[in-house]
C-alpha atoms as a PDB file:
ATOM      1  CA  UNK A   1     -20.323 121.097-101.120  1.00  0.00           C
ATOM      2  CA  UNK A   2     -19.375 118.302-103.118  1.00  0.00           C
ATOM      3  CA  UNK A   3     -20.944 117.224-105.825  1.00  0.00           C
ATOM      4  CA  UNK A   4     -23.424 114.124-105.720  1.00  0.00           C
ATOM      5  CA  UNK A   5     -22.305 110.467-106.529  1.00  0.00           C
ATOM      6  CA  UNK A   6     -24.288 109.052-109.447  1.00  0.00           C
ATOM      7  CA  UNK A   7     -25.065 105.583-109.478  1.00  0.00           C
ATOM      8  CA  UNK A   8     -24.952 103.971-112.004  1.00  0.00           C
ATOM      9  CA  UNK A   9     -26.449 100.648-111.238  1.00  0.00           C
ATOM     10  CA  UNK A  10     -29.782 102.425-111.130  1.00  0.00           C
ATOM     11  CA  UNK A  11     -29.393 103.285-114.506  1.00  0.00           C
ATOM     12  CA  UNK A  12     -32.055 100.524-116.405  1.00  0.00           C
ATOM     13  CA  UNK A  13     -30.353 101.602-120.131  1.00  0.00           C
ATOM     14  CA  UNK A  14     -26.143 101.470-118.665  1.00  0.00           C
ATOM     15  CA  UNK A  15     -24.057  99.300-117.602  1.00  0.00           C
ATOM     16  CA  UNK A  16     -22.217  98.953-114.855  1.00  0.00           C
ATOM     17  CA  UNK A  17     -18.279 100.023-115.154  1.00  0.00           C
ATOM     18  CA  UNK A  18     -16.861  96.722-113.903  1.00  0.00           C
ATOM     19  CA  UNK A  19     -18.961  94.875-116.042  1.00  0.00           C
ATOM     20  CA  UNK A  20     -17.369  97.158-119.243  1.00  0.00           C
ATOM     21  CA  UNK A  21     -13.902  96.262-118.191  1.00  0.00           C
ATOM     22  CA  UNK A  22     -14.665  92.339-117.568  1.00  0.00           C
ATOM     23  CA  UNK A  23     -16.432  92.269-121.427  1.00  0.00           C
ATOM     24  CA  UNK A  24     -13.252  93.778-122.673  1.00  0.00           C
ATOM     25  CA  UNK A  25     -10.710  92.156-120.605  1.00  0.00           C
ATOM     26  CA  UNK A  26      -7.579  90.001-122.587  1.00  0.00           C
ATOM     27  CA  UNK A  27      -7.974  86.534-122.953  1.00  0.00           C
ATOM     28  CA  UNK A  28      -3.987  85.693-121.778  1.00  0.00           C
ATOM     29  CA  UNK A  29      -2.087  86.533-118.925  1.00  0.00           C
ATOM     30  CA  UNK A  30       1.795  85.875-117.991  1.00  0.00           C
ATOM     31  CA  UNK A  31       0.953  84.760-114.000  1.00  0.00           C
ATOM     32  CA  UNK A  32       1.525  81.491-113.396  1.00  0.00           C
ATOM     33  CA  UNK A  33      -1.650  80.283-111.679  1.00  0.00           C
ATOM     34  CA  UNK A  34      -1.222  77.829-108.666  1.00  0.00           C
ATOM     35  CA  UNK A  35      -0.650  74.411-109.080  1.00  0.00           C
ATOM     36  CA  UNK A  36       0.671  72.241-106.822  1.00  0.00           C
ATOM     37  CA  UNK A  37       4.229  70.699-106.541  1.00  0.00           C
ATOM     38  CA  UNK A  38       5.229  69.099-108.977  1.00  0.00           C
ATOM     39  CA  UNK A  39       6.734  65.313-107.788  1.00  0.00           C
ATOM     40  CA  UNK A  40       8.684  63.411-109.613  1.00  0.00           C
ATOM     41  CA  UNK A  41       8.426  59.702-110.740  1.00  0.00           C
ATOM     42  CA  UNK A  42      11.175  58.801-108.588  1.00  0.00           C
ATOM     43  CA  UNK A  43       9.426  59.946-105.547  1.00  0.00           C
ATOM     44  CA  UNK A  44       7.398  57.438-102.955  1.00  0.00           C
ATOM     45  CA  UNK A  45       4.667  60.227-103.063  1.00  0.00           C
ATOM     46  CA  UNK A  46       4.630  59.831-106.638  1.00  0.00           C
ATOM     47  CA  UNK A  47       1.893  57.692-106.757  1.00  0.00           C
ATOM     48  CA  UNK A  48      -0.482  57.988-104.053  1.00  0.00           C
ATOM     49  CA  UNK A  49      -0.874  55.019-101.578  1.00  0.00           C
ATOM     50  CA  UNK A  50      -3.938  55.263 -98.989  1.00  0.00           C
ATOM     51  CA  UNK A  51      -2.399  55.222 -95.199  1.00  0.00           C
ATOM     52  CA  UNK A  52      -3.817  53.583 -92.179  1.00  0.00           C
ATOM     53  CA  UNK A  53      -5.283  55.782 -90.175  1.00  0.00           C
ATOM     54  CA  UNK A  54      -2.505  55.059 -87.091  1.00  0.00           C
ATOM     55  CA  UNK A  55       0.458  57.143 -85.586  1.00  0.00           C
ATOM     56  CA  UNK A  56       3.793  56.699 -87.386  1.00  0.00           C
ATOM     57  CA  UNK A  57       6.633  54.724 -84.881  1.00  0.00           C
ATOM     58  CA  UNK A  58       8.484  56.831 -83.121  1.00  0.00           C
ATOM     59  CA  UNK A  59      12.506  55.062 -82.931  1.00  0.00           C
ATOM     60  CA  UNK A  60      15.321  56.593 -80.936  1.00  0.00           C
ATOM     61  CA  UNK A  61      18.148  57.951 -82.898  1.00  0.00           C
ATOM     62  CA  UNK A  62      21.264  55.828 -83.204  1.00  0.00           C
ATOM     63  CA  UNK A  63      23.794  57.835 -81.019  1.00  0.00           C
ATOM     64  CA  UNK A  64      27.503  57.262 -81.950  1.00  0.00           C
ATOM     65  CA  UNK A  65      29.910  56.339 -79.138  1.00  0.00           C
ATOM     66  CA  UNK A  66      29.406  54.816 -75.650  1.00  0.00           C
ATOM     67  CA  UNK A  67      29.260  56.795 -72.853  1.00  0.00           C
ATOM     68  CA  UNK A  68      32.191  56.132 -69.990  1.00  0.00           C
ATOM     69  CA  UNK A  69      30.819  54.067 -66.805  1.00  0.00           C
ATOM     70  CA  UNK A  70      30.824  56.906 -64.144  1.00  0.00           C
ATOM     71  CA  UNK A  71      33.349  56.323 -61.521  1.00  0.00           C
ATOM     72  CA  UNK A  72      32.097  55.765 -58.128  1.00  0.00           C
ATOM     73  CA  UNK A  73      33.196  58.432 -55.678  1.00  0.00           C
ATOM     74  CA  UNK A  74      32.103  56.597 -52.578  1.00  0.00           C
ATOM     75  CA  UNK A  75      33.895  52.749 -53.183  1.00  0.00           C
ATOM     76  CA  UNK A  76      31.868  49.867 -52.456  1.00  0.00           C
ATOM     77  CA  UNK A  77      35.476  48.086 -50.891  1.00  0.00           C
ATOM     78  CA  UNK A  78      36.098  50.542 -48.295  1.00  0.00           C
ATOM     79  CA  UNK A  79      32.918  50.706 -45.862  1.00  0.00           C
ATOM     80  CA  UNK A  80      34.330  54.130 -44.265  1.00  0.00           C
ATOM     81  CA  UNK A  81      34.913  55.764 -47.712  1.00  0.00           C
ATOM     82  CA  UNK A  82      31.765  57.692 -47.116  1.00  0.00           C
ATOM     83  CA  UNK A  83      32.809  58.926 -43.960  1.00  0.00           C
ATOM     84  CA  UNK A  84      36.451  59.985 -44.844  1.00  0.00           C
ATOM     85  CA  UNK A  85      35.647  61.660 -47.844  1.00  0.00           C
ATOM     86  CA  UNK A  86      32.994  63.997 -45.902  1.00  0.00           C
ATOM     87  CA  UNK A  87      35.270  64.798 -42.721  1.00  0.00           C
ATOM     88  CA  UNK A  88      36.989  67.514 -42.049  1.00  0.00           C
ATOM     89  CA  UNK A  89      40.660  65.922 -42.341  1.00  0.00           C
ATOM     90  CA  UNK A  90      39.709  65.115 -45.768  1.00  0.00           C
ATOM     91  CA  UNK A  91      38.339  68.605 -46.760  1.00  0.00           C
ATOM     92  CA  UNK A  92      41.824  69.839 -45.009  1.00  0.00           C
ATOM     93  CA  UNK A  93      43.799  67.917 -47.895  1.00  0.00           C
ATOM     94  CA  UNK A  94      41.591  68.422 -50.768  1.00  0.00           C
ATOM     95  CA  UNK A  95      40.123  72.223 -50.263  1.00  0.00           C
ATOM     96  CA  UNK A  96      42.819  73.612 -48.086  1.00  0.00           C
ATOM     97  CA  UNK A  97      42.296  77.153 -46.861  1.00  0.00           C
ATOM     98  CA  UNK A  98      44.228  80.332 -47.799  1.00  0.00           C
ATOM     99  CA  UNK A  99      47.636  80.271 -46.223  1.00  0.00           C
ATOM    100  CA  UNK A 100      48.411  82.862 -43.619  1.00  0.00           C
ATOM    101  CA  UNK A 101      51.513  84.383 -46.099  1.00  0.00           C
ATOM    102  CA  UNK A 102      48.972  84.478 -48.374  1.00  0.00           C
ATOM    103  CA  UNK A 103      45.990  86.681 -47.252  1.00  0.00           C
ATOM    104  CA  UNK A 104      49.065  88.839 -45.261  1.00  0.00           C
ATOM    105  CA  UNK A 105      50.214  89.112 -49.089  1.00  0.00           C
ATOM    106  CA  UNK A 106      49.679  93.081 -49.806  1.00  0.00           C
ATOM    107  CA  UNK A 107      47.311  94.144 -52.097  1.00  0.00           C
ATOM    108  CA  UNK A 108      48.271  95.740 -55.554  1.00  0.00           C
ATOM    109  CA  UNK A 109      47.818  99.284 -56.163  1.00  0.00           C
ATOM    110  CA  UNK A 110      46.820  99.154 -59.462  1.00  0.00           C
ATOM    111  CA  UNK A 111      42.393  99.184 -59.387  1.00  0.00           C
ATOM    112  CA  UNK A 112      42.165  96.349 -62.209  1.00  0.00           C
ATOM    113  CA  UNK A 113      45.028  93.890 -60.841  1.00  0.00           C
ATOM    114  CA  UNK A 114      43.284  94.297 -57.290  1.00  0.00           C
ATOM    115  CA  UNK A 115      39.681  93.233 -58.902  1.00  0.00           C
ATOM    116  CA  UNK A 116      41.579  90.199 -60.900  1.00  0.00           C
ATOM    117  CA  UNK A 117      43.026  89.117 -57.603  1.00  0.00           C
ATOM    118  CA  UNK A 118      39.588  89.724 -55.563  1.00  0.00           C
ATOM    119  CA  UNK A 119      38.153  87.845 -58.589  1.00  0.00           C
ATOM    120  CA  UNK A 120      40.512  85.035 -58.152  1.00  0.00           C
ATOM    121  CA  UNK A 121      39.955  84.632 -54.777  1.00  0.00           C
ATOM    122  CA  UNK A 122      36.356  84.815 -54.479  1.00  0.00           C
ATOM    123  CA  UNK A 123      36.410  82.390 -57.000  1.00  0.00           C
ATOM    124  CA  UNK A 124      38.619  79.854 -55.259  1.00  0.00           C
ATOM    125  CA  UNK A 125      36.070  79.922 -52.408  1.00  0.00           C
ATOM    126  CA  UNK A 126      33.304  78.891 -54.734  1.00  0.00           C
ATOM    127  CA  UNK A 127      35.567  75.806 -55.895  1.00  0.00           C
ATOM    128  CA  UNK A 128      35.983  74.993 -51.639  1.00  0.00           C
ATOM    129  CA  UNK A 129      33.010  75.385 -51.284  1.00  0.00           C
ATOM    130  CA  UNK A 130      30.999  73.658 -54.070  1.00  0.00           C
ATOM    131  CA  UNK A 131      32.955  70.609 -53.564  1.00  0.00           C
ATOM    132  CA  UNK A 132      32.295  70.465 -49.679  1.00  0.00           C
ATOM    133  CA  UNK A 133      28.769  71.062 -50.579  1.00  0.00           C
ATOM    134  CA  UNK A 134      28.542  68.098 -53.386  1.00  0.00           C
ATOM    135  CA  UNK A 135      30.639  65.650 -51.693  1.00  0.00           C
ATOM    136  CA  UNK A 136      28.047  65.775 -48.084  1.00  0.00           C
ATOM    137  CA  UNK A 137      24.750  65.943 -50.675  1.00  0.00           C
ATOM    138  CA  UNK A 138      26.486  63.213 -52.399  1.00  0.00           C
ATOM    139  CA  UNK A 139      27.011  60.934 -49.354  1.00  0.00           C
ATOM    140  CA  UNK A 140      23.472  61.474 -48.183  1.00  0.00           C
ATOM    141  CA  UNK A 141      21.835  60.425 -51.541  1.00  0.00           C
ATOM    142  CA  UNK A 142      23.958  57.690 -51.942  1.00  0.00           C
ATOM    143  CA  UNK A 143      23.046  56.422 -48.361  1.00  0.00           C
ATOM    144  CA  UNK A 144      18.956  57.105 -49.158  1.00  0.00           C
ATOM    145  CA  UNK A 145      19.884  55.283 -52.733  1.00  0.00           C
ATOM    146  CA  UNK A 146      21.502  52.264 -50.710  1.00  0.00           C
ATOM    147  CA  UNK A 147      18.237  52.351 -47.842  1.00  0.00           C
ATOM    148  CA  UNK A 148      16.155  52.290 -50.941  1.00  0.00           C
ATOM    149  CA  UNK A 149      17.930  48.820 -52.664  1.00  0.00           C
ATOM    150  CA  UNK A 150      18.180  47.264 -49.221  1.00  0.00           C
ATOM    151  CA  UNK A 151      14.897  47.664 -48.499  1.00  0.00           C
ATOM    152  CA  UNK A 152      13.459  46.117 -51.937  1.00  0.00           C
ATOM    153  CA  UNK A 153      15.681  43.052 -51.911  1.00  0.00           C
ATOM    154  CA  UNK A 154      14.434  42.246 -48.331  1.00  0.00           C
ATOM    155  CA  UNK A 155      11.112  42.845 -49.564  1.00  0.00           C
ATOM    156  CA  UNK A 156      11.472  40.548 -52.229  1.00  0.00           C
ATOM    157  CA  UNK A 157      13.013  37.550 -50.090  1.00  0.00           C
ATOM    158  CA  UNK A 158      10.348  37.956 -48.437  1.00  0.00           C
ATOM    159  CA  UNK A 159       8.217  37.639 -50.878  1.00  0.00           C
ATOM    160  CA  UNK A 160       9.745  34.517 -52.424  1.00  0.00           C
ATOM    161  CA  UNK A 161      10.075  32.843 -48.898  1.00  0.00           C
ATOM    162  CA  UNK A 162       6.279  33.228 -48.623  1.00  0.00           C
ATOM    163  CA  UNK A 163       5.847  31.782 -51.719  1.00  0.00           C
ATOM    164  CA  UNK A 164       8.279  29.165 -51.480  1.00  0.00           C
ATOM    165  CA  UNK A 165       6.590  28.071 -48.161  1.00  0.00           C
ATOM    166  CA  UNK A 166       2.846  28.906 -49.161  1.00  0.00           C
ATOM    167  CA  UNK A 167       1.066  25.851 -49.258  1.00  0.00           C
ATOM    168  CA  UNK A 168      -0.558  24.589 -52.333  1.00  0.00           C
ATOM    169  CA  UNK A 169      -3.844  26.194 -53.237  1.00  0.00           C
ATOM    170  CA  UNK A 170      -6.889  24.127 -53.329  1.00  0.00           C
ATOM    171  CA  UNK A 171      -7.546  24.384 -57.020  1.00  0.00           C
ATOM    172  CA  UNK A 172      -4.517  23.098 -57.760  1.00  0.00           C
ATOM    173  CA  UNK A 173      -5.048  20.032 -55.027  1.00  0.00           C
ATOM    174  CA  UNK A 174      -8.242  19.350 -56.195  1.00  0.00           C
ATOM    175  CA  UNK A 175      -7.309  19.582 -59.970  1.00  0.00           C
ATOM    176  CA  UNK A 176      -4.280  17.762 -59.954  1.00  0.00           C
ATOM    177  CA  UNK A 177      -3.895  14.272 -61.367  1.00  0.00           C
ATOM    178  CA  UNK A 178      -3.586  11.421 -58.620  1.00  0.00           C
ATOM    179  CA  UNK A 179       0.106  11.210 -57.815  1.00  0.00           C
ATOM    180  CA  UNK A 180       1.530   9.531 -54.911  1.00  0.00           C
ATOM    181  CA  UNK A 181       2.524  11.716 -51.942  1.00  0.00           C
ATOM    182  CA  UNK A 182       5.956   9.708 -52.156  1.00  0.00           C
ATOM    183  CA  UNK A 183       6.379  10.565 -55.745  1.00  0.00           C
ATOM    184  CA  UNK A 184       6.207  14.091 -55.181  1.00  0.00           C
ATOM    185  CA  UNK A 185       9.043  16.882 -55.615  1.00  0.00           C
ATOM    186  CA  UNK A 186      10.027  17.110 -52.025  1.00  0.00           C
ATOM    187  CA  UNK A 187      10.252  21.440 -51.196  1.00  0.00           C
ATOM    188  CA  UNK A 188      12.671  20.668 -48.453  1.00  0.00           C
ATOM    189  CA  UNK A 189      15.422  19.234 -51.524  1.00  0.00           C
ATOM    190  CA  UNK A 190      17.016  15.537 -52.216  1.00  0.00           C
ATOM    191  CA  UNK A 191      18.149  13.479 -49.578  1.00  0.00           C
ATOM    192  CA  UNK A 192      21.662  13.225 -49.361  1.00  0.00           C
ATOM    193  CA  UNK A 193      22.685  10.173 -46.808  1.00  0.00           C
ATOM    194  CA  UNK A 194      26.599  10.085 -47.351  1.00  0.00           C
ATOM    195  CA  UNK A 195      26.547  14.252 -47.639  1.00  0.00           C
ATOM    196  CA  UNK A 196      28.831  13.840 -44.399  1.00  0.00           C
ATOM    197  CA  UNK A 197      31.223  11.164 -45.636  1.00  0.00           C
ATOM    198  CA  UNK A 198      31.752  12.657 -48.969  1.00  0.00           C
ATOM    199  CA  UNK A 199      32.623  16.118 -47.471  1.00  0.00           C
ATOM    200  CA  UNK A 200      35.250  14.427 -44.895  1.00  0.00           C
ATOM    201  CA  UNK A 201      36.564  12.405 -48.267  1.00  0.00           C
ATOM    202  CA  UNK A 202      36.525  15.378 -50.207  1.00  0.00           C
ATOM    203  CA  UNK A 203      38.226  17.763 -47.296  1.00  0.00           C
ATOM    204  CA  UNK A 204      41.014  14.860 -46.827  1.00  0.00           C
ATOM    205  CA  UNK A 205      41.939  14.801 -50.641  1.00  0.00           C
ATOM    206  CA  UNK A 206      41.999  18.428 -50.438  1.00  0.00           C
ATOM    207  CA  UNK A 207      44.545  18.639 -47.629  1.00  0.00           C
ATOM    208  CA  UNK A 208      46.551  16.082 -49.124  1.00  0.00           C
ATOM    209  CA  UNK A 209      46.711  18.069 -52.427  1.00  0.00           C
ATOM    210  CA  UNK A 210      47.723  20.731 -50.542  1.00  0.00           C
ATOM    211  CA  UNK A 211      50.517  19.008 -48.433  1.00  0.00           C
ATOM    212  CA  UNK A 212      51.737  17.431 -51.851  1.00  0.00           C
ATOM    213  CA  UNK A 213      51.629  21.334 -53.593  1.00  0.00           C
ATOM    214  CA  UNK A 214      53.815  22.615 -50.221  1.00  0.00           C
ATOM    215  CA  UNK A 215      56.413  19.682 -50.294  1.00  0.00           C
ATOM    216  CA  UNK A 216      56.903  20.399 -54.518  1.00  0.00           C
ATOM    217  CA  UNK A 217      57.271  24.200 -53.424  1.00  0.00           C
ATOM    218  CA  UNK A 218      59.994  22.803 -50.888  1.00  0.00           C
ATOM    219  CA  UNK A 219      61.992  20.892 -53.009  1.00  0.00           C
ATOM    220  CA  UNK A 220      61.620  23.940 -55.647  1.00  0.00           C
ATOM    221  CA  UNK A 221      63.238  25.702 -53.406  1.00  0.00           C
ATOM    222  CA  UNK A 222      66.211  23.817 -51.703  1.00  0.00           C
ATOM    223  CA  UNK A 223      66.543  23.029 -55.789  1.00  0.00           C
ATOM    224  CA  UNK A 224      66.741  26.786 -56.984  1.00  0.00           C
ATOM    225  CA  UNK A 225      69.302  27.057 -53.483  1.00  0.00           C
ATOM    226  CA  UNK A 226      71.403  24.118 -54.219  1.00  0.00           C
ATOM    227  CA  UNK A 227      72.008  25.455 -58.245  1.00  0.00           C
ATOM    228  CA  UNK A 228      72.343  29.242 -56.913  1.00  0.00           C
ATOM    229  CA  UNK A 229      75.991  28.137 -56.336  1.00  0.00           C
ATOM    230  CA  UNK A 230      76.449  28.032 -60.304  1.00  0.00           C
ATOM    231  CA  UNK A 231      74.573  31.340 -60.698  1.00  0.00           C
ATOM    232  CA  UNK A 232      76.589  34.171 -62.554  1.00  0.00           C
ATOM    233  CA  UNK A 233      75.838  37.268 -60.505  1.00  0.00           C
ATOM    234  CA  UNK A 234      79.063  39.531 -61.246  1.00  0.00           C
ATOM    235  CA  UNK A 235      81.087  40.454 -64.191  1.00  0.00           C
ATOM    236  CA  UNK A 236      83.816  38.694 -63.100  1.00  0.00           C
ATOM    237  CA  UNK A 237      81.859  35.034 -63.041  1.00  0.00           C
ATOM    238  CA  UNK A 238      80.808  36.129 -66.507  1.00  0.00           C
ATOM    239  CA  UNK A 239      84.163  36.757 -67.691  1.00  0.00           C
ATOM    240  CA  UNK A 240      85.720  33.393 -66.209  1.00  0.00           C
ATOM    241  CA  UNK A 241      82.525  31.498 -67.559  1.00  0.00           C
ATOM    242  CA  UNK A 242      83.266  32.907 -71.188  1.00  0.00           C
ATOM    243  CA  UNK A 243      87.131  32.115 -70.856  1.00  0.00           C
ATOM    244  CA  UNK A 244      85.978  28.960 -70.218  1.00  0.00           C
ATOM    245  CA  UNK A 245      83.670  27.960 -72.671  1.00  0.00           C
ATOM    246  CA  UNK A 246      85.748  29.375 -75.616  1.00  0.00           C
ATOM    247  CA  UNK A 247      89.493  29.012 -74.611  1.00  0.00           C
ATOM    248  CA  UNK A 248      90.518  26.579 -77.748  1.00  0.00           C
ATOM    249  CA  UNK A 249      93.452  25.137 -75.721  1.00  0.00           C
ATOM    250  CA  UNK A 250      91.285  23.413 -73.181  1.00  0.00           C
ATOM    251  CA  UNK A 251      90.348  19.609 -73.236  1.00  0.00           C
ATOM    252  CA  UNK A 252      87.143  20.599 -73.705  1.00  0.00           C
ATOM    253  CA  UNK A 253      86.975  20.637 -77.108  1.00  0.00           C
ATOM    254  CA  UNK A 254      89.138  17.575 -78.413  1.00  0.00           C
ATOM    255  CA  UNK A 255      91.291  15.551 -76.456  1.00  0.00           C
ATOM    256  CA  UNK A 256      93.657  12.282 -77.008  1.00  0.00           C
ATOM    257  CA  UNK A 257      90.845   9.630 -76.423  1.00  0.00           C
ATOM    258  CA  UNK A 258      87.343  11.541 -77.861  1.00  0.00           C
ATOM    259  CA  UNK A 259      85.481  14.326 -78.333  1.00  0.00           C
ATOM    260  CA  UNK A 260      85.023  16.970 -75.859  1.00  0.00           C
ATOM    261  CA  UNK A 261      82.209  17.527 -73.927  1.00  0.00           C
ATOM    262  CA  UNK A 262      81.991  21.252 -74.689  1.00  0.00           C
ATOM    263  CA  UNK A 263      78.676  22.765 -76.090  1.00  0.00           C
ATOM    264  CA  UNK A 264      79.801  23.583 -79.184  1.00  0.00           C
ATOM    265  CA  UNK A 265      81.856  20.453 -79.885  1.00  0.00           C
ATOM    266  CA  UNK A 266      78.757  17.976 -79.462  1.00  0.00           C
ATOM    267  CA  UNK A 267      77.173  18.618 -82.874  1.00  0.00           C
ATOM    268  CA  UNK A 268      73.379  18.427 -83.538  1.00  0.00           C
ATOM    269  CA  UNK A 269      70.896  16.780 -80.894  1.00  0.00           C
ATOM    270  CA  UNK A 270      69.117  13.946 -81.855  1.00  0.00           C
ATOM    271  CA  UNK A 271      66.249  13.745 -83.937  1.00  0.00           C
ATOM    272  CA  UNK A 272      62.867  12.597 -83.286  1.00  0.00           C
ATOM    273  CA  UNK A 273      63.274   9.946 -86.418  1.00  0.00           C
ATOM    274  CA  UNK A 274      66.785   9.251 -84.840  1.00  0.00           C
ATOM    275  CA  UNK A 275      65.320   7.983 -81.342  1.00  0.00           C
ATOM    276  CA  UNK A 276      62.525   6.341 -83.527  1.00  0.00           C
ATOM    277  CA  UNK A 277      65.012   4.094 -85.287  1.00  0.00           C
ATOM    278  CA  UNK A 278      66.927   3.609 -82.072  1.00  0.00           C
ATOM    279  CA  UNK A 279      63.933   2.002 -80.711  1.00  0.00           C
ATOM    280  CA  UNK A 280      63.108  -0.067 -83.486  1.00  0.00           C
ATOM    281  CA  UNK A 281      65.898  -1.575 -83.517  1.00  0.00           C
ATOM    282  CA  UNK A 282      65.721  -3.629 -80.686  1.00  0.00           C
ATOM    283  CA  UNK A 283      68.695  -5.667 -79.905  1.00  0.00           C
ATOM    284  CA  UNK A 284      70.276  -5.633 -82.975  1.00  0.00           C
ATOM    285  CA  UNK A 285      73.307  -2.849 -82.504  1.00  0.00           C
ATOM    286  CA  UNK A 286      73.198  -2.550 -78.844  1.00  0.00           C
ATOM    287  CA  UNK A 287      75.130  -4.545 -77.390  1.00  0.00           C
ATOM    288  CA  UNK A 288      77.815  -1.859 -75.559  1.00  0.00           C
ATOM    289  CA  UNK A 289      74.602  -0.988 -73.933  1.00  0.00           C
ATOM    290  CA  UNK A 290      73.716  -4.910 -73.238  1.00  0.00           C
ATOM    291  CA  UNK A 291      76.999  -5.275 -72.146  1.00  0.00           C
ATOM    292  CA  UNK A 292      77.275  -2.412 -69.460  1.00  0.00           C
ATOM    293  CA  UNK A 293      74.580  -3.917 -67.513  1.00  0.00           C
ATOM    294  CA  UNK A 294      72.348  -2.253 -65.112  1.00  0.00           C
ATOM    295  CA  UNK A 295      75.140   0.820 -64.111  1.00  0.00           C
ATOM    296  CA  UNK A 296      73.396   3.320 -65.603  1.00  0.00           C
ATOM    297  CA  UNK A 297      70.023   2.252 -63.886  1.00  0.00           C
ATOM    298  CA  UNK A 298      71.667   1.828 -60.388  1.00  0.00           C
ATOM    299  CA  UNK A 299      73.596   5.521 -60.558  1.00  0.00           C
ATOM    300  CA  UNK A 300      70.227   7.038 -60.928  1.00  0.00           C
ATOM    301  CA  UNK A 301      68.508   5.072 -58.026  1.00  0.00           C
ATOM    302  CA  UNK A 302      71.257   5.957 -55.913  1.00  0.00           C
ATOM    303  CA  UNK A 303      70.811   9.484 -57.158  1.00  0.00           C
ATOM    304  CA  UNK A 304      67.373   9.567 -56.052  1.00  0.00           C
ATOM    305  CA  UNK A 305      68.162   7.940 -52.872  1.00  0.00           C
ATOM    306  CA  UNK A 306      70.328  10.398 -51.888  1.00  0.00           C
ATOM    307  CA  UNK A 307      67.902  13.419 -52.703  1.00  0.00           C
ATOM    308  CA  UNK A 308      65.821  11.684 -50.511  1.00  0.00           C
ATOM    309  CA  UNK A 309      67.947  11.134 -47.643  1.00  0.00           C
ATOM    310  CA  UNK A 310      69.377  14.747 -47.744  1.00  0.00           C
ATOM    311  CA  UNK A 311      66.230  16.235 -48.812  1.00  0.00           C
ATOM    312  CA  UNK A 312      67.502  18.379 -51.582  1.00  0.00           C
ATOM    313  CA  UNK A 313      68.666  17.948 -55.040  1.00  0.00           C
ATOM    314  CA  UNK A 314      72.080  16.282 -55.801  1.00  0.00           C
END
């Protein structure tokens, strides 16, 4: 048997062990004992700041980018997009089915190219058949998403027609300052009496306008026509045009009497201050022009008369 425990608590003359050890226990220790955190002075926490007793604001994170606008796969342009892009003619062109040379194709031999090809295959029929099966669930939402729209803007026309054509509510009537029933804002709109006039006015100018923007096109034309004659189209027309411009023989240049007429022989055009001191000038050193009369003036109206008489430019 074992032998018996003593206690020694009963004991009025001893004391206990634990209270031995604690009397002769060391007065230091190297634990650290727990302190909290230390924060530092450049810290918010650093200093303690009573909070409201609220929840903090939650803010959506700033998101870098922009997302593309999704492309619509049913077009709002073409009313019978919807309906092409779910029939079978358009299923034909986009998941076409295995050719015949195909599936009579013989299978491989080897075990792991036959499971890559099976694999390939079954595969491809997902593809045809996912995108059959998205493009009809597509066409139905989109038609419940379009029922859905319609049916809220009618409801709100309706709503603002009945308000529009509500008549005024008694507290208002009876609250309202004393107006004259003349003065007030009419709900059917302002009275326009010469609505009809101006419109005729206004559809006359516009057809005149128009008749005035044809007859300019016209004359554009028969004018572009007329000059085409001149046009250098060929190699040969550039060649002869080139010859002709620089051949330093011609007349062009320099003749007996004056200068030639040539490009390249007329020197600098005239300034703006040159034509400004041709006009101030007024009579004084103009008198070959005094002298010639009204020639120049009457070649240009017969010019123009003759455009007009032949319709085209001359």
């Amino acid at each position: 048997m074992p032998p018996p425990r003593l206690h020694t608590a009963t004991c009025p003359h001893r004391r206990p062990l634990s209270c031995q050890r604690a009397a002769h226990a060391r007065l230091f220790t190297t634990t650290t004992p727990f302190q909290q955190p230390s924060i530092g002075p450049e810290s918010p926490n650093y200093i303690h700041v009573p909070r409201a007793p609220q929840p903090d604001a939650y803010y959506s994170p700033h998101i870098n980018g922009i997302l593309p606008t999704p492309r619509s796969i049913f077009p709002q342009h073409n009313k019978t997009a919807p309906e092409e892009k779910t029939s079978e003619f358009y299923f034909a062109a986009t998941t076409p089915s295995p050719s015949p040379s195909t599936l009579g194709r013989p299978k491989p031999k080897d075990p792991s190219t036959r499971r890559f090809v099976e694999w390939k295959s079954k595969n491809a029929e997902h593809r045809r058949r996912n995108l059959r099966e998205s493009l009809v669930e597509l066409r139905e939402r989109k038609a419940k998403t379009d029922s859905r729209l319609e049916a809220r803007i009618a409801a709100k026309q309706r709503d603002r027609e009945q308000r529009m054509n509500a008549p005024t509510p008694a507290d208002e009537k009876y609250t309202a300052p004393s107006i004259l029933q003349s003065s007030l804002p009419s709900r059917t709109g302002l009275q326009d009496p010469d609505r009809t006039a101006r419109i005729e006015r206004r559809r006359a100018n516009y057809l005149a306008h128009d008749a005035m923007k044809k007859t300019e096109r016209r004359n554009a034309l028969h004018t572009l026509y007329m000059n085409a004659r001149e046009f250098i189209v060929t190699e040969e027309k550039l060649n002869e045009a080139v010859e002709k411009a620089f051949d330093p023989y011609s007349e062009q240049f320099n003749n007996e009497s004056r200068r030639g007429l040539n490009v390249w022989n007329l020197g600098y055009p005239e300034t703006v201050k040159e034509h400004l001191e041709r006009a101030n000038k007024g009579e004084e050193g103009r008198a070959v022009e005094r002298l010639s009369g009204f020639s120049g003036v009457t070649d240009e109206r017969m010019r123009r008369i003759g455009e007009e008489l032949t319709g085209g430019k001359m």
